[in-house]
C-alpha atoms as a PDB file:
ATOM      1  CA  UNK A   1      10.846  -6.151  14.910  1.00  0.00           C
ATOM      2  CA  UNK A   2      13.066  -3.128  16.125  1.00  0.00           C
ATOM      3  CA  UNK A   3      12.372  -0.023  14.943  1.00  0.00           C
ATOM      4  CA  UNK A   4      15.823   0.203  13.384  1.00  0.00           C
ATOM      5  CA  UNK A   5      15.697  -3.294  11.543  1.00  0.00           C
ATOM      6  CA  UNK A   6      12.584  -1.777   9.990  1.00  0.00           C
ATOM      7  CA  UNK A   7      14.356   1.259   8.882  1.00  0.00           C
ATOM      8  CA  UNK A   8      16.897  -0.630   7.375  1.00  0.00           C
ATOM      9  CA  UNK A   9      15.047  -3.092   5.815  1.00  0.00           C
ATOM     10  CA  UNK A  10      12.945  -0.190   4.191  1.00  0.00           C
ATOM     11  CA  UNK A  11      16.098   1.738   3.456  1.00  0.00           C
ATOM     12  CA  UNK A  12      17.671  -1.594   1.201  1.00  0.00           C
ATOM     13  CA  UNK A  13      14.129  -2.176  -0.695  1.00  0.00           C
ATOM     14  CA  UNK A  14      14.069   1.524  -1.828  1.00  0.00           C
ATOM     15  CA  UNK A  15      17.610   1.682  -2.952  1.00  0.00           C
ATOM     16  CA  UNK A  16      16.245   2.503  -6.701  1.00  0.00           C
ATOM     17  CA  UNK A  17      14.433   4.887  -5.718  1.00  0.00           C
ATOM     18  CA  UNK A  18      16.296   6.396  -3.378  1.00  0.00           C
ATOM     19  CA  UNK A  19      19.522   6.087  -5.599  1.00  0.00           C
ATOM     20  CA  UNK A  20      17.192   8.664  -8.775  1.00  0.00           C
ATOM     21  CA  UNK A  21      16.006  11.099  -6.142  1.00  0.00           C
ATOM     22  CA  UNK A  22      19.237  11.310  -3.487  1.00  0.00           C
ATOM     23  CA  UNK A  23      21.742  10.664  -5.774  1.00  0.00           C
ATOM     24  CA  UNK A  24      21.139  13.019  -9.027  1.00  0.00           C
ATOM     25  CA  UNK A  25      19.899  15.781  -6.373  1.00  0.00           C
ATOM     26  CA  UNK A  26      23.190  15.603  -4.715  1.00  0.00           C
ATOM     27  CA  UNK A  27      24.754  15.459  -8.481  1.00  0.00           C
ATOM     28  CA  UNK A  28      23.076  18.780  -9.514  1.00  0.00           C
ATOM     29  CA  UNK A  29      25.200  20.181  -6.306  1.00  0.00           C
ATOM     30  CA  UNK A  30      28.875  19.967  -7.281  1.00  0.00           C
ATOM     31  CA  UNK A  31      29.931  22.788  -4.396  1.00  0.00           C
ATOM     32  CA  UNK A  32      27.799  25.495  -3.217  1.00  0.00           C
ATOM     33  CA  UNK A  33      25.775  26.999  -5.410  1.00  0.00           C
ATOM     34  CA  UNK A  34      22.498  29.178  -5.785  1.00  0.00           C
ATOM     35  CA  UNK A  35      19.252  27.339  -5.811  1.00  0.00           C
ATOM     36  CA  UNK A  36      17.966  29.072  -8.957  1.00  0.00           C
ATOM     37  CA  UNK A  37      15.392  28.544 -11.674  1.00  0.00           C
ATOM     38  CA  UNK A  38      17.494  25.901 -13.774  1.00  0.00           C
ATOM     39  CA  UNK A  39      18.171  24.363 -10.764  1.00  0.00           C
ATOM     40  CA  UNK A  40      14.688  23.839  -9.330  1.00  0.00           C
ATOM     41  CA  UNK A  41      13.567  22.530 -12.841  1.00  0.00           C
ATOM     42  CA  UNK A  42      16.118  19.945 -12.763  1.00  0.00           C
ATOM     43  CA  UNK A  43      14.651  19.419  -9.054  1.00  0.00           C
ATOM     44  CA  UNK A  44      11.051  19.397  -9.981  1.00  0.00           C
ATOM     45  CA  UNK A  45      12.239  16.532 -13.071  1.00  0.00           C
ATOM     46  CA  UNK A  46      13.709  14.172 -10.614  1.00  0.00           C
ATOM     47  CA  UNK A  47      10.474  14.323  -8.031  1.00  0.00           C
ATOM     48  CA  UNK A  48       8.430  13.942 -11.089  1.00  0.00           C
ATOM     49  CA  UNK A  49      10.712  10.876 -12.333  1.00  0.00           C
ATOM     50  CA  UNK A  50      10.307   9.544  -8.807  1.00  0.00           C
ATOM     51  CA  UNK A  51       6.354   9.461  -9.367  1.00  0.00           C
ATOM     52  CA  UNK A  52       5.488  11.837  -6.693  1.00  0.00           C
ATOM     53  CA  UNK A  53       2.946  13.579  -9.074  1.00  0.00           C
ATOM     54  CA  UNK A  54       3.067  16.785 -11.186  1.00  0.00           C
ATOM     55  CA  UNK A  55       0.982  18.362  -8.918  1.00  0.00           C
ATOM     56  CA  UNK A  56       3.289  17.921  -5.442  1.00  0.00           C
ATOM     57  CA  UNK A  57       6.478  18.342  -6.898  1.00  0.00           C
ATOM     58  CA  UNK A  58       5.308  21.510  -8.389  1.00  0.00           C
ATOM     59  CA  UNK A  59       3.851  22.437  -4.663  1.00  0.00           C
ATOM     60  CA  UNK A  60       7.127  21.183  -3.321  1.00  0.00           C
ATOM     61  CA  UNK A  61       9.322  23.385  -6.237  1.00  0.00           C
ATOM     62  CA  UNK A  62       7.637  26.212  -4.989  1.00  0.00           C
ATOM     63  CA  UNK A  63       8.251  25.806  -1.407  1.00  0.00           C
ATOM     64  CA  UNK A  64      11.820  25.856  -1.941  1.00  0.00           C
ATOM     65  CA  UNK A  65      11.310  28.277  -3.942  1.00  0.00           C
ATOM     66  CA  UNK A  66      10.203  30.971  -1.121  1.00  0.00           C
ATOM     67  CA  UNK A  67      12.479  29.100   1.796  1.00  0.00           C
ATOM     68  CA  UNK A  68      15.636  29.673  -0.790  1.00  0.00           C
ATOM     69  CA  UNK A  69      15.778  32.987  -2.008  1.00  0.00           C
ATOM     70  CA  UNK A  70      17.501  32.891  -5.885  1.00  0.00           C
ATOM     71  CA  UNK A  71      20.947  34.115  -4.799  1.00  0.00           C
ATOM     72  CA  UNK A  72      21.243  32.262  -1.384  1.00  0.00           C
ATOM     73  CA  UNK A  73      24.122  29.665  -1.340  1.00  0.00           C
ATOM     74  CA  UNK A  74      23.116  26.344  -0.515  1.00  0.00           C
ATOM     75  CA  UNK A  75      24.515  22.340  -0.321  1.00  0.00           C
ATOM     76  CA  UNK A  76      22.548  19.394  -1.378  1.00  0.00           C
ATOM     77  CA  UNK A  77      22.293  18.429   2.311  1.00  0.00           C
ATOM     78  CA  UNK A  78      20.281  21.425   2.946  1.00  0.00           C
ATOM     79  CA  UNK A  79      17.859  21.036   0.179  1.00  0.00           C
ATOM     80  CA  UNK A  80      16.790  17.039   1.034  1.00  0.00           C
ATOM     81  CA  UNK A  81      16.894  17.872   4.372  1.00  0.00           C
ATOM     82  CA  UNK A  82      14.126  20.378   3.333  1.00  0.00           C
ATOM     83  CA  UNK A  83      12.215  18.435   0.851  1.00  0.00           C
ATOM     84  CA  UNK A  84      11.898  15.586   3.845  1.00  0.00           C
ATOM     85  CA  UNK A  85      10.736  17.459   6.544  1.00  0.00           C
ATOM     86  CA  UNK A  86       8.125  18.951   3.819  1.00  0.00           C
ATOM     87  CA  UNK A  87       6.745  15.604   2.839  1.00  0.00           C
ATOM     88  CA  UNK A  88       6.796  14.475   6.457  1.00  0.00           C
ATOM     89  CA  UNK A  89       4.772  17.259   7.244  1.00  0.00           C
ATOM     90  CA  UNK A  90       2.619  16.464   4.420  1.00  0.00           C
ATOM     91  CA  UNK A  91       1.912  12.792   4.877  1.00  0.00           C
ATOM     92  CA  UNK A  92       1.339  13.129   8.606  1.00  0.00           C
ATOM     93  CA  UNK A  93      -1.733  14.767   7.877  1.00  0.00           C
ATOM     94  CA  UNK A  94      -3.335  11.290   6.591  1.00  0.00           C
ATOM     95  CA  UNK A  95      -2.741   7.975   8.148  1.00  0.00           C
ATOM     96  CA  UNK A  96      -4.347   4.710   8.255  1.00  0.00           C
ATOM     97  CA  UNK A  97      -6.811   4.058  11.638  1.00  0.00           C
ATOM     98  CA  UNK A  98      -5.390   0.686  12.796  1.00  0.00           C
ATOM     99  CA  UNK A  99      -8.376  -0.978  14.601  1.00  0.00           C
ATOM    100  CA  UNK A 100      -8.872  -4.334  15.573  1.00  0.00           C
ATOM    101  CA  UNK A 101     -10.977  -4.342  18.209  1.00  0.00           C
ATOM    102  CA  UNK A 102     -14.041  -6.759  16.366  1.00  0.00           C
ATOM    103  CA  UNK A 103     -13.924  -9.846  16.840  1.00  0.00           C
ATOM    104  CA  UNK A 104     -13.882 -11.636  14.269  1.00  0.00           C
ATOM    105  CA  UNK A 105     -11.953  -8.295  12.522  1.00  0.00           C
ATOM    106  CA  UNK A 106     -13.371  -8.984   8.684  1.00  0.00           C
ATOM    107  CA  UNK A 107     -11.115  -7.715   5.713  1.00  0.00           C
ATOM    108  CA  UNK A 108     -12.477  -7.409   2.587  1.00  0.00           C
ATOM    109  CA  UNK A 109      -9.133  -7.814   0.035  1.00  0.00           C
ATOM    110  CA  UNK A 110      -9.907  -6.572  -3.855  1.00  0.00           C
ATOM    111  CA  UNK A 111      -7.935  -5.201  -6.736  1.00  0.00           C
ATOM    112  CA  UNK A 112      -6.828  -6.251 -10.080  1.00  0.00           C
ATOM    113  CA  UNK A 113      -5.379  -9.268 -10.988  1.00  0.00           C
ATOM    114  CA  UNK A 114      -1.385  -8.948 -11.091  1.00  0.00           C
ATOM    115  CA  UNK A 115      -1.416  -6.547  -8.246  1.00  0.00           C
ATOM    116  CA  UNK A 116      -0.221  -8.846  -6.047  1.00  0.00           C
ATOM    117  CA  UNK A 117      -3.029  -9.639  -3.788  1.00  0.00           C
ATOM    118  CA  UNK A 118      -2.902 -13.355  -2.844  1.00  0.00           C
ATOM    119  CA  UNK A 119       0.804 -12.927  -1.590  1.00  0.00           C
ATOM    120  CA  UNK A 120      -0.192  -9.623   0.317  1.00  0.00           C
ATOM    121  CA  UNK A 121      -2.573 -11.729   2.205  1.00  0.00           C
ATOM    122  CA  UNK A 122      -0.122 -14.075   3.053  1.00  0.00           C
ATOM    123  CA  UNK A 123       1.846 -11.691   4.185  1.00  0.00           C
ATOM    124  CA  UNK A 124      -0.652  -9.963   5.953  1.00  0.00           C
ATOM    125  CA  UNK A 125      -1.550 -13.268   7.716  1.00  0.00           C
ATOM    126  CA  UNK A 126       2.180 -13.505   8.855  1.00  0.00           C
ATOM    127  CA  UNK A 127       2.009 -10.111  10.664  1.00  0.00           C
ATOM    128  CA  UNK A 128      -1.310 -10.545  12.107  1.00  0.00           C
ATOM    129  CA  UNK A 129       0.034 -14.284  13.242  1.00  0.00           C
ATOM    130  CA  UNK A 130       3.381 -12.595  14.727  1.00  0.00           C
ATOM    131  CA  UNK A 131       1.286 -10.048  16.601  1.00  0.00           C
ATOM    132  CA  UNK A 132      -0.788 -13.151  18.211  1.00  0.00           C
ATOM    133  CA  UNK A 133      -3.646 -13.003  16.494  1.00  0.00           C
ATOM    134  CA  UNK A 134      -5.457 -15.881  15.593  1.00  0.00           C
ATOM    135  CA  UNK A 135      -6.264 -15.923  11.349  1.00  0.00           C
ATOM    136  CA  UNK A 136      -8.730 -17.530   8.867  1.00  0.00           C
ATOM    137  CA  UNK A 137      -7.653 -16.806   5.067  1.00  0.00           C
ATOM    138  CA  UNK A 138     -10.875 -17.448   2.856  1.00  0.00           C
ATOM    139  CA  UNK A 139     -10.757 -18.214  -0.811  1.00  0.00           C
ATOM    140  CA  UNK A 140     -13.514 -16.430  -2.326  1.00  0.00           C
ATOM    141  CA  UNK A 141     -11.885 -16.191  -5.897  1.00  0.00           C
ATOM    142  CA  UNK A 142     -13.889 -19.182  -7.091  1.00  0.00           C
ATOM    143  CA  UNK A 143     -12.921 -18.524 -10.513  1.00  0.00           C
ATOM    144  CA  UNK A 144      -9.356 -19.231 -10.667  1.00  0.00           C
ATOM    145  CA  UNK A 145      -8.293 -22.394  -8.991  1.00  0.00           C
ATOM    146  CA  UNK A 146      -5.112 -21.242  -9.149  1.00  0.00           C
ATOM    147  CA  UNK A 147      -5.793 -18.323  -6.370  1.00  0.00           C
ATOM    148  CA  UNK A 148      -7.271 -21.218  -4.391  1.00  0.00           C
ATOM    149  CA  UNK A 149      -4.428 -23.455  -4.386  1.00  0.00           C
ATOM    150  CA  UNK A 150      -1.872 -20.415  -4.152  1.00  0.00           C
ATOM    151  CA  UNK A 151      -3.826 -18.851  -0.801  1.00  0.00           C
ATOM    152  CA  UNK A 152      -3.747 -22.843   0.679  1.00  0.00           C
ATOM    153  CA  UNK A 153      -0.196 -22.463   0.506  1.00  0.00           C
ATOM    154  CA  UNK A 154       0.156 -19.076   2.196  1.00  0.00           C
ATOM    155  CA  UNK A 155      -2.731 -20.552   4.989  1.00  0.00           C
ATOM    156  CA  UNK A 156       0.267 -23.537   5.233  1.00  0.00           C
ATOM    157  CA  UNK A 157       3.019 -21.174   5.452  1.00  0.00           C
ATOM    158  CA  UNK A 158       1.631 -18.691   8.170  1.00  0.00           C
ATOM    159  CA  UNK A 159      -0.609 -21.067  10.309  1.00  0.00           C
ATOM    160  CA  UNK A 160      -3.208 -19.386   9.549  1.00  0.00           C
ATOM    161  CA  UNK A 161      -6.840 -20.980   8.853  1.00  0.00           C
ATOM    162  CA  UNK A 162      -7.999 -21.791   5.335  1.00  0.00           C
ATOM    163  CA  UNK A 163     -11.776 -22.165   4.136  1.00  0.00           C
ATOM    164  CA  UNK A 164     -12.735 -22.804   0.634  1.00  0.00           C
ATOM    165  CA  UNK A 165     -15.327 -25.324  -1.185  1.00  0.00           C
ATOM    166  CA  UNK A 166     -14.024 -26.811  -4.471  1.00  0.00           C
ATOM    167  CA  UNK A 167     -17.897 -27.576  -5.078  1.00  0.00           C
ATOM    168  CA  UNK A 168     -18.900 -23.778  -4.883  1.00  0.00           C
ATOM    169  CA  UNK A 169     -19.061 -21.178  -7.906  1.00  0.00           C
ATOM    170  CA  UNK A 170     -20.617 -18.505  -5.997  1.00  0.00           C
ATOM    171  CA  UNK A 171     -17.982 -16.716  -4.154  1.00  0.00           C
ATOM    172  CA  UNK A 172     -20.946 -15.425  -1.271  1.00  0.00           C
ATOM    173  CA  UNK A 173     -21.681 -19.116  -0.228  1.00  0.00           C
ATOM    174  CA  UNK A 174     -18.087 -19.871   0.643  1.00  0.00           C
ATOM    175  CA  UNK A 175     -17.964 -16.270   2.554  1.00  0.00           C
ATOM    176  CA  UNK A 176     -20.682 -17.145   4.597  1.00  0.00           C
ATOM    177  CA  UNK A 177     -19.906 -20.837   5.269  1.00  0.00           C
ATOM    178  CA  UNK A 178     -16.374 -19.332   6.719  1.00  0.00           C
ATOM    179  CA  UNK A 179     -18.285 -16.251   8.517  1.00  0.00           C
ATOM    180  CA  UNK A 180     -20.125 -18.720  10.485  1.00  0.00           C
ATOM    181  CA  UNK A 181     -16.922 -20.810  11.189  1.00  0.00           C
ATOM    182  CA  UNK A 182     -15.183 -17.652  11.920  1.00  0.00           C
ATOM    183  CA  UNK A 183     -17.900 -16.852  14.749  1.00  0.00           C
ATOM    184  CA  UNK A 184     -17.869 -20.396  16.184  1.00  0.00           C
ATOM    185  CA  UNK A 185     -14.362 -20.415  16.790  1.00  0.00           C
ATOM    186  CA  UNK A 186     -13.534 -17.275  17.890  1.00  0.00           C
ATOM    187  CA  UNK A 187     -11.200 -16.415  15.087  1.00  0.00           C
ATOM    188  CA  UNK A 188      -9.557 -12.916  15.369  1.00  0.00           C
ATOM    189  CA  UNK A 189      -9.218 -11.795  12.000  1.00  0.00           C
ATOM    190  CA  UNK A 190     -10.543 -13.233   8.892  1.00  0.00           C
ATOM    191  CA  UNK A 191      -9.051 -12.277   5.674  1.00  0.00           C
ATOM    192  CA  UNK A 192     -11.435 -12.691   2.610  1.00  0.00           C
ATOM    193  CA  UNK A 193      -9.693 -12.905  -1.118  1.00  0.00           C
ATOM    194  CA  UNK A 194     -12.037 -12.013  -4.111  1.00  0.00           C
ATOM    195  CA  UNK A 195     -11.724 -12.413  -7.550  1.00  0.00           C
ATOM    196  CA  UNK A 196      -9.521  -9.529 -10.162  1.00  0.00           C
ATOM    197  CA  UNK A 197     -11.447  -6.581 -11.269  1.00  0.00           C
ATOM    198  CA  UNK A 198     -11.435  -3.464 -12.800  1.00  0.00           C
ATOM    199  CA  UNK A 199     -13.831  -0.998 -11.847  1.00  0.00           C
ATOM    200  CA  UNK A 200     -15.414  -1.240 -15.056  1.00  0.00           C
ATOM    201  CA  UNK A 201     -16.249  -5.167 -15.124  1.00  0.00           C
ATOM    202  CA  UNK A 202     -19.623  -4.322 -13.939  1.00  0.00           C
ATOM    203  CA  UNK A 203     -20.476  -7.944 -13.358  1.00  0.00           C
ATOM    204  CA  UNK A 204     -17.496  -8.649 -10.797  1.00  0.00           C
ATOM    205  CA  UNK A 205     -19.058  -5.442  -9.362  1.00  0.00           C
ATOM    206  CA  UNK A 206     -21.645  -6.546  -8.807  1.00  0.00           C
ATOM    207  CA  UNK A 207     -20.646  -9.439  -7.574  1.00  0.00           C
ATOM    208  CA  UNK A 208     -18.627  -7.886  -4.689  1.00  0.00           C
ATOM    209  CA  UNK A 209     -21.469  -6.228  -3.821  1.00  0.00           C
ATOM    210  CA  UNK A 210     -22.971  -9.070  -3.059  1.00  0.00           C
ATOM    211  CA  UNK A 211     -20.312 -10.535  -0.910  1.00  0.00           C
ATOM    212  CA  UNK A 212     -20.427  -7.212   1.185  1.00  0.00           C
ATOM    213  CA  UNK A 213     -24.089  -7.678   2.100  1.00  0.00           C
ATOM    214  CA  UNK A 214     -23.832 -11.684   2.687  1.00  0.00           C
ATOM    215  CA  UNK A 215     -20.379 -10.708   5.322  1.00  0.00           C
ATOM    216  CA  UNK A 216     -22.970  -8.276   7.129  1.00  0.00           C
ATOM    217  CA  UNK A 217     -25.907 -10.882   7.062  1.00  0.00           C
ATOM    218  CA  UNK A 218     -23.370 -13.076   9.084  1.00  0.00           C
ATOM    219  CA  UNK A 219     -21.681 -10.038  11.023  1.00  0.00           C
ATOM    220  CA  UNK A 220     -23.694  -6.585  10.263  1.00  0.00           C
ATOM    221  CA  UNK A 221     -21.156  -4.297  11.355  1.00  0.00           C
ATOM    222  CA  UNK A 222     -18.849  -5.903   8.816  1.00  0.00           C
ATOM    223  CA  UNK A 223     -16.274  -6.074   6.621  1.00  0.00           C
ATOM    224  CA  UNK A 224     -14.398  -3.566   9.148  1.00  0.00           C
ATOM    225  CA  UNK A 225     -11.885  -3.198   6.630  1.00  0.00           C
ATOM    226  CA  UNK A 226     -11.444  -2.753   2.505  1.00  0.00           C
ATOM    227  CA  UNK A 227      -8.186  -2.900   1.381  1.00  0.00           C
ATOM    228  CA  UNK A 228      -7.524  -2.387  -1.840  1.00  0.00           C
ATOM    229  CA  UNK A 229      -3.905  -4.149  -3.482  1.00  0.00           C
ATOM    230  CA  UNK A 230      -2.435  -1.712  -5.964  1.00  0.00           C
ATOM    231  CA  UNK A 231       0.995  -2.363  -7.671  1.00  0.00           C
ATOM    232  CA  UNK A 232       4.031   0.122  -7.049  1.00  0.00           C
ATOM    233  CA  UNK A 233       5.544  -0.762  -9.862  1.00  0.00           C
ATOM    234  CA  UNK A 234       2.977   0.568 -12.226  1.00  0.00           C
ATOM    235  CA  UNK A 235       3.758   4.012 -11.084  1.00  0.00           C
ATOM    236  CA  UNK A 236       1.181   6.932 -12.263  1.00  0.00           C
ATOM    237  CA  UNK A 237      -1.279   4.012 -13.069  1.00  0.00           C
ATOM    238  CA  UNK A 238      -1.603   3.067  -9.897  1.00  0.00           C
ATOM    239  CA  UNK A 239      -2.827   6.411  -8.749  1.00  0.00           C
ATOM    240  CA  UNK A 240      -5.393   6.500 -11.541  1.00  0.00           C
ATOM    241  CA  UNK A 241      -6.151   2.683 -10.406  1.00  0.00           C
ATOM    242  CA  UNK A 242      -6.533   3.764  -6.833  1.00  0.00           C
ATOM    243  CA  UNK A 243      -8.858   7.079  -7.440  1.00  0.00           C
ATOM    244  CA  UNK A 244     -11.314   4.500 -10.110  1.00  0.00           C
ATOM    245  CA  UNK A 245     -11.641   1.619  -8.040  1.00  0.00           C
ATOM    246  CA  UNK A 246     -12.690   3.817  -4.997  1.00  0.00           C
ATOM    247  CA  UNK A 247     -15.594   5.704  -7.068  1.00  0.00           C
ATOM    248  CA  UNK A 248     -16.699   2.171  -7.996  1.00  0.00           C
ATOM    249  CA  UNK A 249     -16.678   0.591  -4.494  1.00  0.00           C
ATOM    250  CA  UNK A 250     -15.902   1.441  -1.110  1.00  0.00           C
ATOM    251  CA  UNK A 251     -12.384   1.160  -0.034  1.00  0.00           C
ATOM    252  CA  UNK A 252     -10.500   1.958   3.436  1.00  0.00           C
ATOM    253  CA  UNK A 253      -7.462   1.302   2.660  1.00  0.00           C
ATOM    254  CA  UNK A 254      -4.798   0.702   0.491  1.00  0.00           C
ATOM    255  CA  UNK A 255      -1.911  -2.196   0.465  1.00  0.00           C
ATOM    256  CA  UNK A 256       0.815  -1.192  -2.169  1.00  0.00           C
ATOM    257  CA  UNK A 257       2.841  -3.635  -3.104  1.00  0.00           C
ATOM    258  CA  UNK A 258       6.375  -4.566  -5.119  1.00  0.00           C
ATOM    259  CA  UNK A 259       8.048  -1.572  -3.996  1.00  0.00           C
ATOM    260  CA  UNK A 260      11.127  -3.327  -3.882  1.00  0.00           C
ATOM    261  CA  UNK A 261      11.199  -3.608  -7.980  1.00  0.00           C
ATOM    262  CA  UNK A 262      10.465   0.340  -8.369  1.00  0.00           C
ATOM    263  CA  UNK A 263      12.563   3.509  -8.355  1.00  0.00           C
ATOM    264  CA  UNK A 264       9.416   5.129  -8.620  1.00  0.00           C
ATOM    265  CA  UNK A 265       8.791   5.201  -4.941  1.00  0.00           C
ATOM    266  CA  UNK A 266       7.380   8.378  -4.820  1.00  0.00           C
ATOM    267  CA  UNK A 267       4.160   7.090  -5.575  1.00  0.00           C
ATOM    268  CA  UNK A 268       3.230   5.957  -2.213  1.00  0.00           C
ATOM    269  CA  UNK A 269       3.699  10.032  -1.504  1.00  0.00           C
ATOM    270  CA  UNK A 270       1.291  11.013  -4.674  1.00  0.00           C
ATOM    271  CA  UNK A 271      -1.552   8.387  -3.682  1.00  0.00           C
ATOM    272  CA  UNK A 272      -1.187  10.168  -0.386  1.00  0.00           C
ATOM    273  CA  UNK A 273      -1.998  13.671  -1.342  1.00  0.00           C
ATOM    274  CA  UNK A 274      -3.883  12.572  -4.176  1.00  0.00           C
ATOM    275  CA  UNK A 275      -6.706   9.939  -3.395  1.00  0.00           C
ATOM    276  CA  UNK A 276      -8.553  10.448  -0.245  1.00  0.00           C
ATOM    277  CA  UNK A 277      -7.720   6.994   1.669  1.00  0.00           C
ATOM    278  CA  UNK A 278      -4.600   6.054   3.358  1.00  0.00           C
ATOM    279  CA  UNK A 279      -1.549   3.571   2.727  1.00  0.00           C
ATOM    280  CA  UNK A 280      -1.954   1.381   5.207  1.00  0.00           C
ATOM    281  CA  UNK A 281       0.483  -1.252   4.261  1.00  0.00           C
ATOM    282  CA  UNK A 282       3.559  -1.734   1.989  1.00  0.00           C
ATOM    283  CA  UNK A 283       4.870  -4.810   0.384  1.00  0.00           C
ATOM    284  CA  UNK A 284       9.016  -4.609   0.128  1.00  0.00           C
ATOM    285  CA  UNK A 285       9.885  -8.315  -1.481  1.00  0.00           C
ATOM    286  CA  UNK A 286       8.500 -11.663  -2.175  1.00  0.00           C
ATOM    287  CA  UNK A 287       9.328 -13.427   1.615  1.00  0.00           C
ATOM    288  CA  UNK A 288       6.182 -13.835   4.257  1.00  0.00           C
ATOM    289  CA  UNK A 289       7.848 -11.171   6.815  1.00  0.00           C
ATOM    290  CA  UNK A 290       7.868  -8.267   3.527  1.00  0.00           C
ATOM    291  CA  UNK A 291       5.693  -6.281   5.029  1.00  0.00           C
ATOM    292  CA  UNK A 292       5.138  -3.139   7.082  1.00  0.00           C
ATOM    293  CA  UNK A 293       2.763  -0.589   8.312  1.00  0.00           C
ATOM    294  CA  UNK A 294       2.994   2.610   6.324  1.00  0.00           C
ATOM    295  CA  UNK A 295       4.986   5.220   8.224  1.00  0.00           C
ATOM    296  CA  UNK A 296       5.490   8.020   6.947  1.00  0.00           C
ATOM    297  CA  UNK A 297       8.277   9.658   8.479  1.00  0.00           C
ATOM    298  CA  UNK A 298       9.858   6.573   8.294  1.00  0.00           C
ATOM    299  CA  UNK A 299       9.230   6.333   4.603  1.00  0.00           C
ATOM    300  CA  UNK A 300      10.585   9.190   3.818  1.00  0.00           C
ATOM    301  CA  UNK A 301      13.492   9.020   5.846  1.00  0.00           C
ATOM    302  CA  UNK A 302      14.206   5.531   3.315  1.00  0.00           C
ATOM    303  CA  UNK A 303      13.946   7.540   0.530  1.00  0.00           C
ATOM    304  CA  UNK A 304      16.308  10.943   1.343  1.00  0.00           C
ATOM    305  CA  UNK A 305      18.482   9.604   3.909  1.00  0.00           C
ATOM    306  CA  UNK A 306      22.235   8.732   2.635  1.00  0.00           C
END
């Protein structure tokens, strides 16, 4: 897809967000007027609405704060156009490796149920598929038989391969069975779903720890990838979700999803600064091709651009 349908298509799913933080920044501006105390506090309340974090928009506050002097004259233009190339700047400094050079490329998809993780496989399927890769999605929620017959119907819907075993419980068996497919075939990526947890369900725990040492019994250098599903829509809780799950378990990376359905946005910038592992993927609406690689430049530009 061209780099400007990607833009756009960001640019329309963010429209909530970007209409809080453009819009009633631009309001606070009604001609030109000094960037002073009452204004930056009305500043620091919209990037806080947005879900930035407390502790970035108070680092971001204070940058304009020593760029603008109190009685300099400035236009709203001025100040996004600041505030963007600041969190730019910022997110640069972390971004996801992108590294498929395994073969098969094993990743390991957890996170709570209602994130959204079935349908981020699917769609991660779909881009893998459109980039020519050849996929295997593997049901290893054996608990829900739901999740089973929802991830056939993704496998259906992007080509991709689908292993389960309606006579299995134990989620390892069915991850090695399709390991061992995976190999014979020559599959490029598999794509393992596991069963909802929260990092205190020390049983599913558990469990997934077991799955990680039955994927490297099959392929030892494996999973290559962790990717943990976390929901846009539940804002600050999301960032607590994020920084929990990854003391319980080891986790890469980190899909966010339903950012479509949010005007809090800004949360894919405080997960960035905040928890030490990279967006690597957002989810923008329900269809298959709803997906894109994190960019952050390119985020940001959705967000602040009019």
């Amino acid at each position: 897809m061209a780099v400007g349908n990607v833009f756009s298509r960001l640019k329309d799913r963010l429209s909530k967000t970007r209409s809080l933080v453009r819009n009633n920044i631009t309001k606070l501006f009604t001609g030109n007027i000094p960037l002073d105390e009452t204004i930056l506090e009305q500043l620091e309340e919209i990037l806080i609405q947005a879900d930035v974090g407390v502790d970035v928009a108070l680092e971001l506050i204070e940058d304009l704060r020593k760029k603008f002097p109190a009685s300099q004259v400035v236009t709203a233009e001025k100040v996004l156009d600041y505030l963007k190339n600041d969190l730019t700047q910022r997110l640069t400094n972390r971004e996801a490796v992108d590294d498929t050079t395994h073969r098969p490329h094993v990743i390991l998809v957890v996170g709570v149920n209602g994130t959204g993780k079935t349908t981020s496989i699917g769609k991660l399927a779909h881009l893998y598929h459109q980039e020519g890769h050849s996929v295997m999605m593997v049901a290893g929620d054996t608990f829900r038989a739901a999740a089973v017959n929802q991830l056939k119907i993704w496998s259906e819907r992007t080509r991709a391969q689908f292993m389960h075993n309606d006579a299995a419980r134990d989620p390892s068996s069915v991850v090695f069975d399709a390991l061992q497919a995976a190999k014979s075939r020559g599959t490029d990526v598999v794509l393992i779903d596991t069963a909802g947890r929260i990092h205190t369900q020390k049983n599913l725990m558990e469990e997934l720890k077991k799955i990680r040492r039955v994927v490297q019994k099959v392929i030892p250098d494996a999973p290559h990838e962790t990717l943990l599903v976390i929901d846009a829509t539940t804002g600050q809780n999301a960032l607590i979700q994020a920084q929990q799950f990854s003391e319980a378990t080891p986790v890469d990376h980190l899909f966010l999803s339903k950012l479509d359905g949010t005007a809090k946005g800004g949360i894919a910038i405080a997960i960035n600064q905040r928890v030490s592992i990279a967006v690597k993927y957002i989810g923008i609406g329900e269809q298959v091709d709803d997906i894109q690689r994190f960019d952050p430049a390119v985020y940001v530009n959705a967000i602040f651009e009019g």
